[in-house]
Protein backbone atom coordinates (compact mmCIF):
# COMPACT_ATOMS: atom_id res chain seq x y z
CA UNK A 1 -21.22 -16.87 66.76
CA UNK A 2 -22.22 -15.08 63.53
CA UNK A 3 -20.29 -11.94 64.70
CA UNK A 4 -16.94 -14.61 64.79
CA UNK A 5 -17.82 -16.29 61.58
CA UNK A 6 -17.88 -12.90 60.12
CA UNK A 7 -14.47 -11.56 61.40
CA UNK A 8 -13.10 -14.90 60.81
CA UNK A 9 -13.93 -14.78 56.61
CA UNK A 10 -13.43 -11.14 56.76
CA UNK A 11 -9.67 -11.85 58.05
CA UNK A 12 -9.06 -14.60 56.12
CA UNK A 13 -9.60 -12.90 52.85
CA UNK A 14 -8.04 -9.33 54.51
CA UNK A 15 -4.45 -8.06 54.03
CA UNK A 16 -3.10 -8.22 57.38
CA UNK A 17 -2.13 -4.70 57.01
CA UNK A 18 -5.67 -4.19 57.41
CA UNK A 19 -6.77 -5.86 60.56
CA UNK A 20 -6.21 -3.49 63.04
CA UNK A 21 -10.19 -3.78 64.21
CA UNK A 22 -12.05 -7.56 64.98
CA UNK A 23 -15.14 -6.17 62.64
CA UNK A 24 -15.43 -6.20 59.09
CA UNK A 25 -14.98 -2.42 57.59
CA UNK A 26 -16.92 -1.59 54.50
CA UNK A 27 -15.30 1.88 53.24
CA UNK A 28 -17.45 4.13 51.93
CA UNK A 29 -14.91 4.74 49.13
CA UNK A 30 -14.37 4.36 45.89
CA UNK A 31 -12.74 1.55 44.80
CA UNK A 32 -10.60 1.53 41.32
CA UNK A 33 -12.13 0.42 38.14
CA UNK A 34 -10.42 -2.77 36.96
CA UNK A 35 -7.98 -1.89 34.41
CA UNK A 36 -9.23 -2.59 30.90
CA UNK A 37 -7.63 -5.30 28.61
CA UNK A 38 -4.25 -4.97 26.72
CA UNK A 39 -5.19 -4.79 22.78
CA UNK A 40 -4.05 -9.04 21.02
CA UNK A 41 -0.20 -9.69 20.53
CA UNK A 42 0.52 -9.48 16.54
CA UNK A 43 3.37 -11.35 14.91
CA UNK A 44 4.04 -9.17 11.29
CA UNK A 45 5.48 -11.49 9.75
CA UNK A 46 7.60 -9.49 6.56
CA UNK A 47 9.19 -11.35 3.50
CA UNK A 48 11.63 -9.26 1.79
CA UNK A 49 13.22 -9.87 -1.75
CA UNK A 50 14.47 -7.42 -4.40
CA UNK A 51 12.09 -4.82 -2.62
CA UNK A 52 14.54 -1.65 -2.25
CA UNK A 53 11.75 0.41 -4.31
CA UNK A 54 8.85 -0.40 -2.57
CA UNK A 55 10.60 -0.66 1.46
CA UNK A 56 10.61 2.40 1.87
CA UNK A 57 6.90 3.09 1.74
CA UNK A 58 6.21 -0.19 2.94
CA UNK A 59 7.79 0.28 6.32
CA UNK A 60 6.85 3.62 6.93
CA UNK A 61 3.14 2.18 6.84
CA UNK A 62 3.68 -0.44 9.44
CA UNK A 63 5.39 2.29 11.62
CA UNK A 64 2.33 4.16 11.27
CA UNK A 65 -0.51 0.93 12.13
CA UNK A 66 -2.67 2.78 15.03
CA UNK A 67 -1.44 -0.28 17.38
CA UNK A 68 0.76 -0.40 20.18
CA UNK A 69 4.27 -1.54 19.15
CA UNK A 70 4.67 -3.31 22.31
CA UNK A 71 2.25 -5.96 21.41
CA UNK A 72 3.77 -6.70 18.26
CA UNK A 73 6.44 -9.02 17.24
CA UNK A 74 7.90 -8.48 13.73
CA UNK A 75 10.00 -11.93 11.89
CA UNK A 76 11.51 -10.52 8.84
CA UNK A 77 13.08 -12.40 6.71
CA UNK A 78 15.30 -11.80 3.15
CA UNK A 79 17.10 -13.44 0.77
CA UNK A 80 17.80 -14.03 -3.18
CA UNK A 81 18.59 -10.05 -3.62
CA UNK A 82 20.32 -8.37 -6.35
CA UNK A 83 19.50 -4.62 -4.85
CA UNK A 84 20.06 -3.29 -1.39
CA UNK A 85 16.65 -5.01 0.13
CA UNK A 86 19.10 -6.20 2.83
CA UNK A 87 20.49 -3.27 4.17
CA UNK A 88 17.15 -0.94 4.16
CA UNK A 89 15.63 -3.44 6.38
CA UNK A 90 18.76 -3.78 8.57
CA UNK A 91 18.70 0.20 8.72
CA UNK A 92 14.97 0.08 9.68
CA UNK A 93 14.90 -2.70 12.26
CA UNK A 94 18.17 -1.08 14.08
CA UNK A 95 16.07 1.88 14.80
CA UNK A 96 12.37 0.57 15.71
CA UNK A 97 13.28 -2.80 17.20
CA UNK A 98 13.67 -0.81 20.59
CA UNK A 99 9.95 -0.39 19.81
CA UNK A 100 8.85 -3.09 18.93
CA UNK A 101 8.26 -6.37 21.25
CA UNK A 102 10.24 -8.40 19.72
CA UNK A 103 12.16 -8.87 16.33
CA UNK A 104 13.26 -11.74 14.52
CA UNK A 105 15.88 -10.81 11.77
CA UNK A 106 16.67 -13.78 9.29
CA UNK A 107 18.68 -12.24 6.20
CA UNK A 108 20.55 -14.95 3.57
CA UNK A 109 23.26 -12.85 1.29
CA UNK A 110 23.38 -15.57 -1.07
CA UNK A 111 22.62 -16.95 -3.54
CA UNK A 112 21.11 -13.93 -5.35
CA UNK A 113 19.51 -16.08 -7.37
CA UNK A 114 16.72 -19.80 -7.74
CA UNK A 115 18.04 -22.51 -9.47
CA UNK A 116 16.45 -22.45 -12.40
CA UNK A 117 15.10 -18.63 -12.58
CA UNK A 118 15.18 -16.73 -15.97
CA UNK A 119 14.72 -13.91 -13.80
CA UNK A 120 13.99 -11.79 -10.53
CA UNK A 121 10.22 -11.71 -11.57
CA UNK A 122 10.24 -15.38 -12.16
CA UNK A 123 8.77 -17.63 -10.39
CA UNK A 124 10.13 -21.78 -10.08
CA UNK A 125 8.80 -24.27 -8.26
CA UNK A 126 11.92 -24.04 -5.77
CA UNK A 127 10.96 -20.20 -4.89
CA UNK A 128 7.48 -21.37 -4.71
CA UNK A 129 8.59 -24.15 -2.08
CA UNK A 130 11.18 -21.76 -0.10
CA UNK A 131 8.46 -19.10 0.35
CA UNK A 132 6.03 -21.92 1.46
CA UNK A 133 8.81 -22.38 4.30
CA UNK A 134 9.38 -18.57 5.27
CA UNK A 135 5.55 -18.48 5.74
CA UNK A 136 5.37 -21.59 8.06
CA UNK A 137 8.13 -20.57 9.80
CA UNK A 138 6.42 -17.16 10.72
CA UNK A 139 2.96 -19.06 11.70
CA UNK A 140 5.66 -21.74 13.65
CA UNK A 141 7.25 -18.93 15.24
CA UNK A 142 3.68 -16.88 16.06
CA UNK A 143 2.18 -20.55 17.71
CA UNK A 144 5.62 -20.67 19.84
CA UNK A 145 5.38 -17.47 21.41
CA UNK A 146 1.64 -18.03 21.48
CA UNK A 147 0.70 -15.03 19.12
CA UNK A 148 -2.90 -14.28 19.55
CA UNK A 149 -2.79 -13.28 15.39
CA UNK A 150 -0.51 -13.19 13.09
CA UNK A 151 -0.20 -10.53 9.86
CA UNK A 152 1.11 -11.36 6.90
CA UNK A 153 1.98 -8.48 4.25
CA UNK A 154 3.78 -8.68 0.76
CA UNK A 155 6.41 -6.16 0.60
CA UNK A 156 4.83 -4.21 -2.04
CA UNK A 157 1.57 -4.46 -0.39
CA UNK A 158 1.13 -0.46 1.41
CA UNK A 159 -1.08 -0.32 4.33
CA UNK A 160 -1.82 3.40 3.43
CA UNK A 161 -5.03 3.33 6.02
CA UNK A 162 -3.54 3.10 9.82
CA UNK A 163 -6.71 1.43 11.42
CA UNK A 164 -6.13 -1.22 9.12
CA UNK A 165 -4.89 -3.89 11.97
CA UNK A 166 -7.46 -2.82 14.51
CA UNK A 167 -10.36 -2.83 11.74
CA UNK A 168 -9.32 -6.77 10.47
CA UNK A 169 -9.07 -7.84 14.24
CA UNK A 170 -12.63 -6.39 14.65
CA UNK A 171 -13.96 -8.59 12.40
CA UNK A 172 -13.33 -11.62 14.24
CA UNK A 173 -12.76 -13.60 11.60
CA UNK A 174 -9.98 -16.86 11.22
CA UNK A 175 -8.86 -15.41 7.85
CA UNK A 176 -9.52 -12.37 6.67
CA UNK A 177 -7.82 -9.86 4.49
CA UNK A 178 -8.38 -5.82 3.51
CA UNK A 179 -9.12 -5.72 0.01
CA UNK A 180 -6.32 -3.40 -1.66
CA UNK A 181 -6.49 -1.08 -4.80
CA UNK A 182 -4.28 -1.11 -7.57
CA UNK A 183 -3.75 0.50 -10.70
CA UNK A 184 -6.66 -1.71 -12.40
CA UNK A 185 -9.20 -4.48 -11.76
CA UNK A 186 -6.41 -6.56 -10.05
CA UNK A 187 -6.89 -6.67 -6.35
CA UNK A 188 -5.71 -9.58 -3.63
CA UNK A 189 -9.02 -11.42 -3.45
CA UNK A 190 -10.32 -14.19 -5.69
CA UNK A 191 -14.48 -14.71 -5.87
CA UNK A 192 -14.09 -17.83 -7.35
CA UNK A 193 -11.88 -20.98 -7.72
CA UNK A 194 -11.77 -24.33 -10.26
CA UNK A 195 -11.99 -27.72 -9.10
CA UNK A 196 -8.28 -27.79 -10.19
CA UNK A 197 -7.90 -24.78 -8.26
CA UNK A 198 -7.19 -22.13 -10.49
CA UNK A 199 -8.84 -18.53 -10.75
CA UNK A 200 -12.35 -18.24 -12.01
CA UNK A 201 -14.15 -15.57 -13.15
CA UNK A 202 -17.58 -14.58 -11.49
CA UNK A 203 -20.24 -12.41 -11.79
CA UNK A 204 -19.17 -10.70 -8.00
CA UNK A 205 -15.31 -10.14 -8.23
CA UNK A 206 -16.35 -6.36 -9.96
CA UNK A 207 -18.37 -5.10 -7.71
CA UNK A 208 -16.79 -6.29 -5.11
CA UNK A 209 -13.80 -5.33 -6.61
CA UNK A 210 -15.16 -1.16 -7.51
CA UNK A 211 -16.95 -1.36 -3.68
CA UNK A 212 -20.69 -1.63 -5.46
CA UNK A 213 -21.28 -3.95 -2.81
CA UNK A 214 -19.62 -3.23 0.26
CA UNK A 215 -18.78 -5.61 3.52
CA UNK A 216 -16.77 -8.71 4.63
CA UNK A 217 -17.33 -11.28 2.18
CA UNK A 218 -17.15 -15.29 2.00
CA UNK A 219 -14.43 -16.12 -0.75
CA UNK A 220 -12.38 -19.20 -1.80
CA UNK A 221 -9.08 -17.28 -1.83
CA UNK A 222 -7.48 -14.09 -0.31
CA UNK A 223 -3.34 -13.37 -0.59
CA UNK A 224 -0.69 -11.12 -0.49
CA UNK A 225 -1.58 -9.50 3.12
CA UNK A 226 -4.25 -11.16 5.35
CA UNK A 227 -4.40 -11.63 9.28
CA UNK A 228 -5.16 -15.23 10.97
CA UNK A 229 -6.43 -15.32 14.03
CA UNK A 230 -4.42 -18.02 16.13
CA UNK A 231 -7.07 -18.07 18.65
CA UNK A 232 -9.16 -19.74 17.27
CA UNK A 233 -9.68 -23.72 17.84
CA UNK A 234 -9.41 -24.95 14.38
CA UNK A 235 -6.64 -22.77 13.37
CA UNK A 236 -4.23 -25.64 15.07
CA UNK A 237 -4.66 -27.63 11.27
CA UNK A 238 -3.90 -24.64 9.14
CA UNK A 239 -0.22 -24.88 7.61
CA UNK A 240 1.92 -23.11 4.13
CA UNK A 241 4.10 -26.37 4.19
CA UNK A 242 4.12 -29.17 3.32
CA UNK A 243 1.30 -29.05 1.39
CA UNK A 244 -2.04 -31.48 2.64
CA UNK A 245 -1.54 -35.25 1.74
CA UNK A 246 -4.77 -35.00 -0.42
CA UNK A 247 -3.17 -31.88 -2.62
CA UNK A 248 -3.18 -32.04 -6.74
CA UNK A 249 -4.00 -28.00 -7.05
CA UNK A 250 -0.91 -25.85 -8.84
CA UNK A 251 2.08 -25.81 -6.85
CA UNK A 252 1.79 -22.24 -5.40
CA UNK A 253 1.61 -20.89 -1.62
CA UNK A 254 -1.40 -19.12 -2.17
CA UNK A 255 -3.11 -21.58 -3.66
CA UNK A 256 -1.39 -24.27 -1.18
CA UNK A 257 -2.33 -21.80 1.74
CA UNK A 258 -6.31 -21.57 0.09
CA UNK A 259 -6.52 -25.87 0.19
CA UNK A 260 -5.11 -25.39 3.74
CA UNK A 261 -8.04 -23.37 4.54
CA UNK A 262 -10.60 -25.59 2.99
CA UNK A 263 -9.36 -28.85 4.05
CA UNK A 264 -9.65 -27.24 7.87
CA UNK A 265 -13.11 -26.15 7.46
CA UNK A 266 -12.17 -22.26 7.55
CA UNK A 267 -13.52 -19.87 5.57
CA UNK A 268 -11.53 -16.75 4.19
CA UNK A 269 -13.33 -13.21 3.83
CA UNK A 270 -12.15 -10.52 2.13
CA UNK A 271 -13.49 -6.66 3.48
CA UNK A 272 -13.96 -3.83 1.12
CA UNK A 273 -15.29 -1.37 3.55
CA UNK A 274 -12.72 0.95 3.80
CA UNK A 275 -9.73 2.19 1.14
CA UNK A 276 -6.96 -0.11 3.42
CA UNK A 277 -4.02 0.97 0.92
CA UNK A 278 -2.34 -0.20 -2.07
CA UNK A 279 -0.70 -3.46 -3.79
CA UNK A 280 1.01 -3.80 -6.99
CA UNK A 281 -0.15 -5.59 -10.15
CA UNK A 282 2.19 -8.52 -10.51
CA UNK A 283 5.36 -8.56 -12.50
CA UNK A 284 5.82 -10.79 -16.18
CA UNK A 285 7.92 -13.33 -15.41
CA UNK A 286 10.23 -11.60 -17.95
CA UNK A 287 10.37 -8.07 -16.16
CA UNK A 288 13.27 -6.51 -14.63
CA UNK A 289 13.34 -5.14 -11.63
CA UNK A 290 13.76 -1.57 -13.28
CA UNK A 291 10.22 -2.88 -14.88
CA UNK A 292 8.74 -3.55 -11.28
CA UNK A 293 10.45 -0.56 -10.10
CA UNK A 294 8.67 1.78 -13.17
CA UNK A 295 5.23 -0.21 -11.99
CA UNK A 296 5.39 0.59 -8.22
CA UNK A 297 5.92 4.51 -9.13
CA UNK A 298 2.22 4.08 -10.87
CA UNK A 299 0.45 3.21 -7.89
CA UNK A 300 2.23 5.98 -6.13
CA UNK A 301 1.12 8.00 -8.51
CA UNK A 302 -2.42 6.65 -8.15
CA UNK A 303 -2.54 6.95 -4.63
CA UNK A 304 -1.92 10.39 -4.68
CA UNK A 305 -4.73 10.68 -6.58
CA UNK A 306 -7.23 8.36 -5.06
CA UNK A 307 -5.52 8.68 -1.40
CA UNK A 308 -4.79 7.69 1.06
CA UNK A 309 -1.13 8.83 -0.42
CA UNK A 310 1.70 6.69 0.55
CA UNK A 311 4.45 8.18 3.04
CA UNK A 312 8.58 6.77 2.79
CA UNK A 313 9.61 5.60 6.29
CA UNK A 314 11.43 8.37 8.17
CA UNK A 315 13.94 5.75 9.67
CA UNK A 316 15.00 4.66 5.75
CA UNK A 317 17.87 6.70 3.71
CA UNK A 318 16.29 7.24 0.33
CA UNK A 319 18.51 8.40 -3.12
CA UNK A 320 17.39 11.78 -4.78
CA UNK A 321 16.11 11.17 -8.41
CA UNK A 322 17.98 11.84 -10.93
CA UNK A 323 15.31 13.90 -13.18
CA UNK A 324 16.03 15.19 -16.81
CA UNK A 325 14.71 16.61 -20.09
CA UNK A 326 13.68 13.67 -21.74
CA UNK A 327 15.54 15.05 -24.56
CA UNK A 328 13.56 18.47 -24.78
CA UNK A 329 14.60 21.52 -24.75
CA UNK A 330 12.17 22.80 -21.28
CA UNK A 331 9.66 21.09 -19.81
CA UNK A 332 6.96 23.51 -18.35
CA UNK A 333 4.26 23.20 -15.77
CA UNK A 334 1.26 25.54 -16.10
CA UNK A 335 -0.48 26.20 -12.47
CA UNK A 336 -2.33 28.48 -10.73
CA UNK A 337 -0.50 29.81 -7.68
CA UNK A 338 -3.59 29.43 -5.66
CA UNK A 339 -3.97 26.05 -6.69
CA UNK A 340 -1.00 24.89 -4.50
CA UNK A 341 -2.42 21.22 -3.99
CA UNK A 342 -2.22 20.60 -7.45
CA UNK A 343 1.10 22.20 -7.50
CA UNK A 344 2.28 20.13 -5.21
CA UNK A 345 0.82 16.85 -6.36
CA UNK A 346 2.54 17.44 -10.09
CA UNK A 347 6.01 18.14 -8.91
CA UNK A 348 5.88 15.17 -6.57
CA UNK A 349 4.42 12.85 -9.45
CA UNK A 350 6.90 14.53 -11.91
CA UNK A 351 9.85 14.18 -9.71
CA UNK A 352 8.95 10.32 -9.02
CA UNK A 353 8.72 10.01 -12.97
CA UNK A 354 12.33 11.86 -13.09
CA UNK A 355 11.16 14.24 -15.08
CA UNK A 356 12.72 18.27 -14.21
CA UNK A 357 10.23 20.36 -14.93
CA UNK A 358 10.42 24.93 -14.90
CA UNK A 359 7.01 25.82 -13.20
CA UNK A 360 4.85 28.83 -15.00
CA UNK A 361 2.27 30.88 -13.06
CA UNK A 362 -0.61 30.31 -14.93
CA UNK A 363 -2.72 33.62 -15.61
CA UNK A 364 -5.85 33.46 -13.21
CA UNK A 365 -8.71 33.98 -15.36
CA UNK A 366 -11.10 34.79 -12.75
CA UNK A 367 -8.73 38.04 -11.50
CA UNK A 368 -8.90 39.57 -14.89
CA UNK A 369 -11.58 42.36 -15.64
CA UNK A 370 -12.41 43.67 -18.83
CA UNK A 371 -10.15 46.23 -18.88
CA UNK A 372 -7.48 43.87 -18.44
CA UNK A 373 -8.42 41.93 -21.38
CA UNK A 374 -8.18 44.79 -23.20
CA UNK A 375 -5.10 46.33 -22.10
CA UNK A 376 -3.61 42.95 -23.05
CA UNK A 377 -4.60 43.36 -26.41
CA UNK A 378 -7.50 40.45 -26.59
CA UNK A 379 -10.41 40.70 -28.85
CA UNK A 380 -13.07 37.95 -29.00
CA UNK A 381 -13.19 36.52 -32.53
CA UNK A 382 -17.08 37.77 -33.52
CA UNK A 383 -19.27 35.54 -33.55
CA UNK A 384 -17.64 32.46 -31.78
CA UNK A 385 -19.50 30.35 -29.77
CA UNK A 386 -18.26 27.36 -27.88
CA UNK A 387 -19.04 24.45 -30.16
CA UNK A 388 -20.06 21.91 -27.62
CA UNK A 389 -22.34 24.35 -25.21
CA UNK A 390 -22.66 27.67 -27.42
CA UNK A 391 -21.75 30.15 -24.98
CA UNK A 392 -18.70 32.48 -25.61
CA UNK A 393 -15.43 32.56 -23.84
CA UNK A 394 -15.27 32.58 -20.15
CA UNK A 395 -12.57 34.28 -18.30
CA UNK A 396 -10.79 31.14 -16.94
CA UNK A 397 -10.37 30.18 -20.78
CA UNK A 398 -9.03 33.75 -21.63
CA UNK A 399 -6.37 32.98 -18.72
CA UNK A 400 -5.75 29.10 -20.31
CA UNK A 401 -4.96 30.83 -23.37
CA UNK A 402 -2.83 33.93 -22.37
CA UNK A 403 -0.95 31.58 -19.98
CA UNK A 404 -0.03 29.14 -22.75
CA UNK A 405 0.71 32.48 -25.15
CA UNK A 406 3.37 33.62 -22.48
CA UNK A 407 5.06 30.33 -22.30
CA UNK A 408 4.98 30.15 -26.19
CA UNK A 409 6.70 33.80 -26.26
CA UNK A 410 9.81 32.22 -24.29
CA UNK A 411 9.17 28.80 -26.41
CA UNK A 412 12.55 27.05 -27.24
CA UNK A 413 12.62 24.92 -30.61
CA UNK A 414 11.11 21.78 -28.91
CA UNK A 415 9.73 21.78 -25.29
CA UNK A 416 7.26 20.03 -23.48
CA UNK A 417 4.43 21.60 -21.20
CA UNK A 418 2.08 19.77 -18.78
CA UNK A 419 -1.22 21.16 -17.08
CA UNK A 420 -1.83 20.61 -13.79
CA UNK A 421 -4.53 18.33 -13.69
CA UNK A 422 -2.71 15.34 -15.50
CA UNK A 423 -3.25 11.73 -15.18
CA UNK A 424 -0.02 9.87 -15.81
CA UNK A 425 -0.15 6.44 -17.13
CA UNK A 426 2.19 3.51 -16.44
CA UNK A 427 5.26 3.95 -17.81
CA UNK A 428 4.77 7.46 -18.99
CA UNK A 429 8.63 8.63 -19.35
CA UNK A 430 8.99 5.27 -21.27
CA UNK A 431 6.21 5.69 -23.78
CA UNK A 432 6.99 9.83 -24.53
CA UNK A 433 10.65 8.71 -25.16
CA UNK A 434 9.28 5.95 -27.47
CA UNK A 435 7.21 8.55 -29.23
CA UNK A 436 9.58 10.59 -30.01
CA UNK A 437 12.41 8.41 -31.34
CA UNK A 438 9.45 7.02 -33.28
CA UNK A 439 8.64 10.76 -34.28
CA UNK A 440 11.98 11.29 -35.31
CA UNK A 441 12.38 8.01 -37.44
CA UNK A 442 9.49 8.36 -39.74
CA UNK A 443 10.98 12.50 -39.63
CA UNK A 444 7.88 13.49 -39.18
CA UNK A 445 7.40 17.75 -40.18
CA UNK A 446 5.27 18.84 -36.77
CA UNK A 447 4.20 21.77 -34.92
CA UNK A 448 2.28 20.50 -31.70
CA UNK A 449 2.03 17.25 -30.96
């Protein structure tokens, strides 16, 4: 009986092709490992308007997310442009949507402009609404196609660090966004909120802010890129638009989104444990686009600097700068030739600045002996002594000097020279144009400036 009972489960649960013998077999062999799981499916969801500076850098960070492209869906939207947003992103998406899962493409030519704007930087209440509506249409879109998270990123927000998506989902958090650097204290976190929901200042958003304390953190508002997990049961509440029945905060989608949250029980976090990338401070109403433009370049700069550096998409035509003299005569760079990192960081900074700049090989201090010196013709002044630590000259300052000597040999009436370990500010070009006409105004008699 038992020997029946046996065959009879055994062949029951046995490919036929199997059953060749009325006893069970047990192989000794190995049998596979079960496979392991396929990583979450991500929705990026990408709103695009008046972007063409930023694109470019923008997309060639989401090309380089450490995430199979197969699991991710990208709905990209655009509209309201007055610069060639439109047709980067068509150039970008005809080349990687063979990559990725699945794209959505959603562009509106016109208008160019909101009802009601004084300008692209300006925000009314009917941009405020429409973006409400891109953003719900993304999380509608996500829920349909049953998303397991969905990413949103601003278009001038650069995801510099690749792990970023796997590092958020880690987390396991509803809400939760990477805390980005900018070019000052601004960042896309808030640590605290009024009862009329605007920002408040606290005693945490600093060191949050300069990583003095360092985690995933509790906060009343995050924006500009953050990942929701769709998973999640009380996710099903969350919405951009319309905004809750109970609402009275400032008619904004952050803010709109950040009521959402509460009203749903969900708390957003903000993570600071990593450098994740960049964002840029926000634009005046008033600005330009050429101002936006001139304030993206400085956090390229910065992140040069501070790294991880920013990278242009390689699937994105980009224009040559058009660099110039500012109106001097030469602009010079002095720089080591062993120094090439430095080399290499200036002209890049200088050529997104549009500057043109003749490089000098600086003299390298620390190659020169004293017979050198002499057969140069320098003599130590007697009796000088650094003023701040009292020692005389080193060699490296002999080679500052006779490096600035040789350019001053060649010197035309009225050039410019940089060292190699400058910091540019925003709008540099901008403000050393203003100096000069300013210079020139008051006709000012000067030697060095």
């Amino acid at each position: 009986h038992h020997s029946k009972l046996a065959t009879l489960i055994c062949t029951q649960y046995l490919p036929s092709a199997l059953l060749f013998r009325a006893e069970c077999y047990f192989s000794e062999e190995k049998y596979p490992e079960e496979s392991k799981m396929q990583p979450p499916t991500v929705v990026i969801a990408l709103l695009a308007r008046n972007a063409a500076h930023s694109l470019p850098y923008y997309l060639g960070a989401l090309e380089r997310l450490n995430y199979p492209k197969e699991r991710i869906s990208v709905w990209a939207a655009t509209d309201h442009n007055s610069d060639n947003t439109t047709a980067i992103l068509k150039e970008w998406l005809t080349v990687m949507q063979k990559y990725y899962h699945y794209v959505e493409w959603r562009p509106m030519d016109k208008p160019t402009s909101y009802a009601g704007e004084l300008g692209p930087k300006h925000w009314p209440n009917s941009r405020y609404e429409y973006v409400m509506k891109l953003k719900q249409a993304a999380l509608n879109f996500a829920r349909k196609r049953w998303a397991d998270y969905i990413l949103y990123a601003d278009t001038d927000n650069i995801l510099t660090n690749p792990d970023t998506l796997n590092l958020l989902i880690a987390e396991n958090k509803s809400v939760v966004a990477p805390m980005l650097d900018s070019q000052g204290a601004y960042s896309n976190f808030w640590c605290g909120i009024t009862p009329q929901g605007y920002y408040r200042r606290t005693a945490e958003y600093f060191p949050t802010r300069y990583r003095h304390r360092v985690g995933c953190f509790p906060v009343p508002m995050v924006h500009s890129t953050l990942l929701l997990d769709l998973r999640k049961e009380g996710m099903k509440k969350l919405a951009f638009y319309p905004p809750h029945e109970d609402y009275s905060w400032p008619y904004d989608d952050i803010i709109v989104f950040a009521f959402s949250c509460r009203a749903a029980a969900i708390q957003m976090y903000v993570c600071n444990k990593e450098r994740y990338g960049y964002l840029n401070v926000p634009a005046k109403p008033h600005f330009s686009l050429e101002d936006d433009r001139l304030n993206f370049v400085h956090v390229h700069l910065e992140s040069m600097i501070d790294g991880p550096p920013m990278y242009p998409s390689r699937f994105v035509h980009m224009f040559p700068k058009q660099r110039d003299l500012m109106g001097f005569d030469e602009i010079y760079l002095i720089n080591l030739r062993r120094r090439t990192d430095r080399r290499d960081r200036m002209l890049f900074s200088l050529n997104e600045l549009e500057i043109d700049v003749k490089v000098v090989d600086a003299v390298d201090g620390n190659a020169l002996n004293s017979s050198d010196i002499k057969i140069l013709g320098v003599d130590l002044l007697p009796g000088y002594y650094d003023p701040f630590s009292g020692r005389t000259l080193t060699k490296g300052e002999v080679g500052c000097f006779l490096s600035h000597y040789h350019i001053w040999k060649e010197v035309r009436e009225n050039p410019l020279i940089f060292e190699d370990d400058v910091r540019f500010e925003a709008n540099f070009k901008r403000r050393v144009l203003m100096l000069m006409e300013e210079v020139e105004l008051v006709e000012l008699d000067w030697d060095i400036m």
